[in-house]
PDB file of N, CA and C in Angstrom:
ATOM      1  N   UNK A   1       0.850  -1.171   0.000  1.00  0.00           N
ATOM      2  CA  UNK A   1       0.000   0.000   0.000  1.00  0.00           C
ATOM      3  C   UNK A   1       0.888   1.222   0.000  1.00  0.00           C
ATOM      4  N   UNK A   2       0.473   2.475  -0.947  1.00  0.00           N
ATOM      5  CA  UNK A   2       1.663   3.181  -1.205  1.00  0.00           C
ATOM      6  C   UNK A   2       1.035   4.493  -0.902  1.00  0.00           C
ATOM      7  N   UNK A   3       1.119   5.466   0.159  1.00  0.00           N
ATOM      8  CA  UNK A   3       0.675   6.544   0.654  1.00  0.00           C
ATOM      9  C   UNK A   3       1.692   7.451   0.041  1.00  0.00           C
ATOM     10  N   UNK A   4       1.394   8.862  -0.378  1.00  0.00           N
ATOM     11  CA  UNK A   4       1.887  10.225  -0.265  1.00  0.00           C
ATOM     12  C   UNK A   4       1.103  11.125   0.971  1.00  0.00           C
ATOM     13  N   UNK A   5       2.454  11.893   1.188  1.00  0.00           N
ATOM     14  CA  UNK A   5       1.923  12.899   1.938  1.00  0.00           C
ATOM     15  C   UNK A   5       1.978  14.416   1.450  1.00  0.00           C
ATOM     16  N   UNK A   6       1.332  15.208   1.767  1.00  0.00           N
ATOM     17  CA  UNK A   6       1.739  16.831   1.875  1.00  0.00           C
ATOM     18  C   UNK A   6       0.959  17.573   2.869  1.00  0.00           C
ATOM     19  N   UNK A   7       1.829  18.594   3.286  1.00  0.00           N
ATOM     20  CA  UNK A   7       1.569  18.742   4.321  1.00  0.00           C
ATOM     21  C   UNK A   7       0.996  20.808   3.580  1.00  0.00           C
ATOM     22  N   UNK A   8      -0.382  21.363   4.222  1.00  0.00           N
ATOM     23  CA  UNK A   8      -0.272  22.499   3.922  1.00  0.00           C
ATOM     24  C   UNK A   8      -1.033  22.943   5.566  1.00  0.00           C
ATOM     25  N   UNK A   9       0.031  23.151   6.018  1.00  0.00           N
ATOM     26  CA  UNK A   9      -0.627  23.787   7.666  1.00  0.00           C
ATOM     27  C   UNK A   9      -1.479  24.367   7.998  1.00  0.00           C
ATOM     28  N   UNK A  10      -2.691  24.115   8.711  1.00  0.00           N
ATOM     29  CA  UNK A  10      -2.004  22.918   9.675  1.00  0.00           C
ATOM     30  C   UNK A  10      -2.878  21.611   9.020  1.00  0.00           C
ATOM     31  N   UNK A  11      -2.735  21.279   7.933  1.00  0.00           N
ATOM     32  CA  UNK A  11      -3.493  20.024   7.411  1.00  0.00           C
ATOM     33  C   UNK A  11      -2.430  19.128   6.733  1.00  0.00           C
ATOM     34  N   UNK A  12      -2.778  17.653   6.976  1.00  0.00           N
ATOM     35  CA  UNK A  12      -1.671  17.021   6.711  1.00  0.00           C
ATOM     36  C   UNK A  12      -2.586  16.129   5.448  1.00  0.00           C
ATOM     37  N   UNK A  13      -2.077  15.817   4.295  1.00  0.00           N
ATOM     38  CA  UNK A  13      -3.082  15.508   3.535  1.00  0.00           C
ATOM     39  C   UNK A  13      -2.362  14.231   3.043  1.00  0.00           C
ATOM     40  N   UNK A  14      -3.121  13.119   2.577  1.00  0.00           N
ATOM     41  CA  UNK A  14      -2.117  11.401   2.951  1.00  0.00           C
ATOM     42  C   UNK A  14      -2.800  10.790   1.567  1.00  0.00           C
ATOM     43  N   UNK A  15      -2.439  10.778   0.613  1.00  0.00           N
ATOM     44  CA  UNK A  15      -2.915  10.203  -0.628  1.00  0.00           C
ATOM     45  C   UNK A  15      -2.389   8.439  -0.520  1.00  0.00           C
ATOM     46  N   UNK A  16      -3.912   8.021  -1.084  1.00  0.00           N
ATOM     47  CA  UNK A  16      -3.771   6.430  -0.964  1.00  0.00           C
ATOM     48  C   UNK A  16      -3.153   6.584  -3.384  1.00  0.00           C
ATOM     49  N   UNK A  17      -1.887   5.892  -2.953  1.00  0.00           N
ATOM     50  CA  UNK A  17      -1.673   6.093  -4.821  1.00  0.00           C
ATOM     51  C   UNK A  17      -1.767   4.540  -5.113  1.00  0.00           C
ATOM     52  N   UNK A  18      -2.897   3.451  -4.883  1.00  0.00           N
ATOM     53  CA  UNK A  18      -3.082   2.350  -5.077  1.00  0.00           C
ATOM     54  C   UNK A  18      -4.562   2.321  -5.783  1.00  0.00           C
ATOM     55  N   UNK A  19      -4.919   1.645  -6.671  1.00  0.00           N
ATOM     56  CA  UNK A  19      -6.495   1.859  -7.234  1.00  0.00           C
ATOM     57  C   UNK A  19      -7.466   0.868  -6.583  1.00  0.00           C
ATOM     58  N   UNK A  20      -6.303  -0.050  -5.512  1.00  0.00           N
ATOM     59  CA  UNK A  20      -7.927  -1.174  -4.557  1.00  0.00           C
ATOM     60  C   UNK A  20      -7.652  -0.533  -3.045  1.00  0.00           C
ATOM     61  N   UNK A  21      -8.348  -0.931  -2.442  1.00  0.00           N
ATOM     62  CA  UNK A  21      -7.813  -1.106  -0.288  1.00  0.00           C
ATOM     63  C   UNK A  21      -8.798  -2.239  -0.292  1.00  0.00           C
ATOM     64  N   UNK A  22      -8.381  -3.282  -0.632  1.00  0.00           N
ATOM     65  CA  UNK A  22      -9.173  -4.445   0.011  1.00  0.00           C
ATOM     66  C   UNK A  22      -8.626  -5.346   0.595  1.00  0.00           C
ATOM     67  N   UNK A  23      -9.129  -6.521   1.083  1.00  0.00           N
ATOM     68  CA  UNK A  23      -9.002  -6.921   2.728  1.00  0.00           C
ATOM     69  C   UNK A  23      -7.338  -7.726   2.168  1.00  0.00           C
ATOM     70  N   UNK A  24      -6.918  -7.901   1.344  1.00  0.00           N
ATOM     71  CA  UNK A  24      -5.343  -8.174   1.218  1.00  0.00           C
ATOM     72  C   UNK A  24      -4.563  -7.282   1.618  1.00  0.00           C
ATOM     73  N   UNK A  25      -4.894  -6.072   1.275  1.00  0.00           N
ATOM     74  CA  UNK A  25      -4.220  -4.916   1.669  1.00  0.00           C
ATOM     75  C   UNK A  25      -4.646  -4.250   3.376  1.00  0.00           C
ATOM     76  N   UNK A  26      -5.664  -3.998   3.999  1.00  0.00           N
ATOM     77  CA  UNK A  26      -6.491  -3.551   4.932  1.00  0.00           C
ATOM     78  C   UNK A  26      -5.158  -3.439   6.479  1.00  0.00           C
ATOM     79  N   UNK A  27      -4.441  -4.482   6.490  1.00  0.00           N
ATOM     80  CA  UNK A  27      -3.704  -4.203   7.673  1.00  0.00           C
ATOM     81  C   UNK A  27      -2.277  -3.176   7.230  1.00  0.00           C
ATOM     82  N   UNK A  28      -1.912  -3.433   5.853  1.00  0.00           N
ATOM     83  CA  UNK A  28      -0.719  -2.763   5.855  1.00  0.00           C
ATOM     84  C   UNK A  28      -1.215  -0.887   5.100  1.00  0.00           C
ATOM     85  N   UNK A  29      -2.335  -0.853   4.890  1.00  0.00           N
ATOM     86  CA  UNK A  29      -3.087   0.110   4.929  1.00  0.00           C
ATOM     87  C   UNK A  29      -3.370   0.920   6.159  1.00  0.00           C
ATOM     88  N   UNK A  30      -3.988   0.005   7.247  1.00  0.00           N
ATOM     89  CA  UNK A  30      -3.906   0.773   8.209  1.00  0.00           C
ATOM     90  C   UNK A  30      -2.440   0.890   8.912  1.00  0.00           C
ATOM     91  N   UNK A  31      -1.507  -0.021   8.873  1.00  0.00           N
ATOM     92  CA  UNK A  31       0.030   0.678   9.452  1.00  0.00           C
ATOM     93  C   UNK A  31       0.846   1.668   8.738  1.00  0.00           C
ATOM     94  N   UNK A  32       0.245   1.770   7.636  1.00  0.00           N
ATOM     95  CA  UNK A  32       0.938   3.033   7.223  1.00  0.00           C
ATOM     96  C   UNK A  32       0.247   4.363   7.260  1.00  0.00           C
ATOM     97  N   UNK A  33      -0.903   4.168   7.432  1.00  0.00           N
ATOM     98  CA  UNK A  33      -1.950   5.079   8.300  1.00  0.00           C
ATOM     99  C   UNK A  33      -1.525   5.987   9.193  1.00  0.00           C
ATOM    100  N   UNK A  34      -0.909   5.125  10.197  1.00  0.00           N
ATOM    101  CA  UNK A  34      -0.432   5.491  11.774  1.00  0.00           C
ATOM    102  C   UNK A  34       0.947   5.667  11.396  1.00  0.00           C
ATOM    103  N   UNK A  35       1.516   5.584  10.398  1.00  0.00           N
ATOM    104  CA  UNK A  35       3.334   5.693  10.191  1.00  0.00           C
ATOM    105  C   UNK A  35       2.891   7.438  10.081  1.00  0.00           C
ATOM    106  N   UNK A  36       1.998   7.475   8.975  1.00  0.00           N
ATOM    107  CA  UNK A  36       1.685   8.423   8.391  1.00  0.00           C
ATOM    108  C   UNK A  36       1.334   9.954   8.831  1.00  0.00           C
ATOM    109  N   UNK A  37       0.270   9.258  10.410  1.00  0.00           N
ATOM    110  CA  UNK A  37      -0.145  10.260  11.079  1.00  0.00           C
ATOM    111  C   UNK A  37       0.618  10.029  12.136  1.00  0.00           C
ATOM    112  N   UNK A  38       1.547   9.590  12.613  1.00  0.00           N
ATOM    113  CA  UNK A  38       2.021   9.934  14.315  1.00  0.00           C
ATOM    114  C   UNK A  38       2.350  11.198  14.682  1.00  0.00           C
ATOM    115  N   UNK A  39       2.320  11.956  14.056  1.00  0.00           N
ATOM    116  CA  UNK A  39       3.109  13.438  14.353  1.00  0.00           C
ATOM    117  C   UNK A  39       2.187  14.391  15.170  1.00  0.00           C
ATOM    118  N   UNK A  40       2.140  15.275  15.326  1.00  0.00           N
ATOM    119  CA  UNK A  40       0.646  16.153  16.232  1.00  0.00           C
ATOM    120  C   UNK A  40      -0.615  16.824  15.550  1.00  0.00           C
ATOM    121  N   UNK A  41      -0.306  16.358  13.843  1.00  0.00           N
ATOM    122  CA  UNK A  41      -1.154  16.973  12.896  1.00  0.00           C
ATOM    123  C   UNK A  41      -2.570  16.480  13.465  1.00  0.00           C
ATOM    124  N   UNK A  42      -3.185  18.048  13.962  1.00  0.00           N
ATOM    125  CA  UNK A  42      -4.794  17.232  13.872  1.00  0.00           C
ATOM    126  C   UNK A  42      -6.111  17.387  13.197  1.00  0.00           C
ATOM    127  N   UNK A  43      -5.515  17.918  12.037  1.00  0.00           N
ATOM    128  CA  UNK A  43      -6.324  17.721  10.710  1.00  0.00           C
ATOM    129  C   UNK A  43      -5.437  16.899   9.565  1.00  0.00           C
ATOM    130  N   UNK A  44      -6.329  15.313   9.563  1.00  0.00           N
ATOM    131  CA  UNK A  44      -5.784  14.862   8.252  1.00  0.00           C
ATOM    132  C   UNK A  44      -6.909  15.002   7.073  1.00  0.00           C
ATOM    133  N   UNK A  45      -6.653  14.948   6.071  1.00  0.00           N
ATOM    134  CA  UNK A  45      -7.360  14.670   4.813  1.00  0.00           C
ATOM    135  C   UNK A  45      -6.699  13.689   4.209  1.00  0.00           C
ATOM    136  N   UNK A  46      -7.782  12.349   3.689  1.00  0.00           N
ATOM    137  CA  UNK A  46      -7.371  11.529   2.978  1.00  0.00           C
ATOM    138  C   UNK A  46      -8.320  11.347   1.853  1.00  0.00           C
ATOM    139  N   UNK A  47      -6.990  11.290   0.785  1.00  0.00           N
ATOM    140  CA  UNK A  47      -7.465  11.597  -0.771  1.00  0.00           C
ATOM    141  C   UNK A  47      -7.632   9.964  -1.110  1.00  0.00           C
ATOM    142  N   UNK A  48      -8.314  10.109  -1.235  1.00  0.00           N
ATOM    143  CA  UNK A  48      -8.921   8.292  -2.025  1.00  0.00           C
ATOM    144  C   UNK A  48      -9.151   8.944  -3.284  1.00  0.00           C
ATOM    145  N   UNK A  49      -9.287   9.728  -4.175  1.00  0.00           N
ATOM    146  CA  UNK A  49      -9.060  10.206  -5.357  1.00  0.00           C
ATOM    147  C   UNK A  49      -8.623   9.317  -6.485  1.00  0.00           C
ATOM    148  N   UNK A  50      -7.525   8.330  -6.363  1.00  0.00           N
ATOM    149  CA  UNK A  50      -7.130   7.669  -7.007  1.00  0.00           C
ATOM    150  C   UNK A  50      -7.387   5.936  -7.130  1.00  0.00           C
ATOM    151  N   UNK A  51      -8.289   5.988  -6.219  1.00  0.00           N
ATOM    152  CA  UNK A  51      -8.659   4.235  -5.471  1.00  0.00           C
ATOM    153  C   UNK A  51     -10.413   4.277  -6.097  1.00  0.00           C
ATOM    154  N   UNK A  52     -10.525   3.069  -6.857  1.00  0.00           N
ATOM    155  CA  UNK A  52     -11.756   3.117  -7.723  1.00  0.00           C
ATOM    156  C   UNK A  52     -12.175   1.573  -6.899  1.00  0.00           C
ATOM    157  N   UNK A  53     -11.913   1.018  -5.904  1.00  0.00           N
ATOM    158  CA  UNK A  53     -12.874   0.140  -4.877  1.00  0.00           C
ATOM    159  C   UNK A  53     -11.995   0.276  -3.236  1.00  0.00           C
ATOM    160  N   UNK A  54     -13.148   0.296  -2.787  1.00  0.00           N
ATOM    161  CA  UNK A  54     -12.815   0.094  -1.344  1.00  0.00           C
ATOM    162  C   UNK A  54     -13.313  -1.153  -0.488  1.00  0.00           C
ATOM    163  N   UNK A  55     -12.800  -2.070   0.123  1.00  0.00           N
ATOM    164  CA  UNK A  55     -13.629  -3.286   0.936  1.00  0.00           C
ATOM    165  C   UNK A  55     -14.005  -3.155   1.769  1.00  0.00           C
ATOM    166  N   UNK A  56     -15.071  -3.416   2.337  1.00  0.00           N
ATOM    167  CA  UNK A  56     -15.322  -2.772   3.722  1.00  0.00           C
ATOM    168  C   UNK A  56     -14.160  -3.060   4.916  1.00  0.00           C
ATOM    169  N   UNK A  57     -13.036  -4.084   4.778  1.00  0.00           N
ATOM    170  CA  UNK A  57     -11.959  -4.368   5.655  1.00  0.00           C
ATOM    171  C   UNK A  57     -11.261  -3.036   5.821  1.00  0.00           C
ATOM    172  N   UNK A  58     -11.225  -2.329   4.574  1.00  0.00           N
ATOM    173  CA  UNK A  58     -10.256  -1.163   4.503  1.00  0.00           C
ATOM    174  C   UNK A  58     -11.159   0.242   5.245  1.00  0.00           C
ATOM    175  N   UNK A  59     -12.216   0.093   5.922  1.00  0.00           N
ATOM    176  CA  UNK A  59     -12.768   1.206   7.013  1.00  0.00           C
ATOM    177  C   UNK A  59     -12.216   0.983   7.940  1.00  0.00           C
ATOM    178  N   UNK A  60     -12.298  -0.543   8.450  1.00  0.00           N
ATOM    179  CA  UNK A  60     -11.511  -0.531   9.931  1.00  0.00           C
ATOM    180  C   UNK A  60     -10.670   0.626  10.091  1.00  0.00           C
ATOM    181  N   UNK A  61      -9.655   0.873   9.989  1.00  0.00           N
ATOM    182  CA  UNK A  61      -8.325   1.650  10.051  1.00  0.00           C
ATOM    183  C   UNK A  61      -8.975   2.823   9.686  1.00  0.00           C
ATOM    184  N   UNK A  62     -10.062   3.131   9.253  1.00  0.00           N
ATOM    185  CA  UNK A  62     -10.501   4.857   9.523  1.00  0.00           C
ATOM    186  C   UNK A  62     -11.544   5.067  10.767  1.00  0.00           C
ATOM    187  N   UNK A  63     -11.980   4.144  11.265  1.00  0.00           N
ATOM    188  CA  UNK A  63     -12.900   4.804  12.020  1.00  0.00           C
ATOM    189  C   UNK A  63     -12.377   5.032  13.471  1.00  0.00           C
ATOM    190  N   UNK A  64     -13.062   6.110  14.137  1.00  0.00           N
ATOM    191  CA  UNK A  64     -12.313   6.336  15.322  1.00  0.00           C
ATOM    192  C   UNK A  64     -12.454   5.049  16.493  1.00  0.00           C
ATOM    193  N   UNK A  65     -10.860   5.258  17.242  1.00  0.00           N
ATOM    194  CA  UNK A  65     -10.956   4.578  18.312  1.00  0.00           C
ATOM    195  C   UNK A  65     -11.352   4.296  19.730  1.00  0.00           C
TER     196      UNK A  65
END
């Protein structure tokens, strides 16, 4: 699973550049999630822009904890 970031303050914005997130992918999706966000940013935006299916495995890792 291959994330970009950019950052335009104070928003940290995390592009998924893969066209699935399904449940093959869903755990290393969500660890790069958290690679992604550990910092104190507390506005992310995530661009799914480029991802034309999502599995429902691949929400886990967005919804709050």
């Amino acid at each position: 699973m291959e994330l970009s970031t950019k950052t335009e303050n104070p928003i940290l914005i995390v592009s998924a550049n893969d066209d699935r997130i399904d449940a093959a992918v869903a755990i290393e999706f969500k660890d790069a999630m958290r690679t992604e966000t550990l910092d104190e940013t507390k506005i992310v935006v995530l661009d799914l822009s480029a991802v034309n299916f999502i599995d429902q495995a691949a929400w886990v890792p967005l919804s709050p904890q």
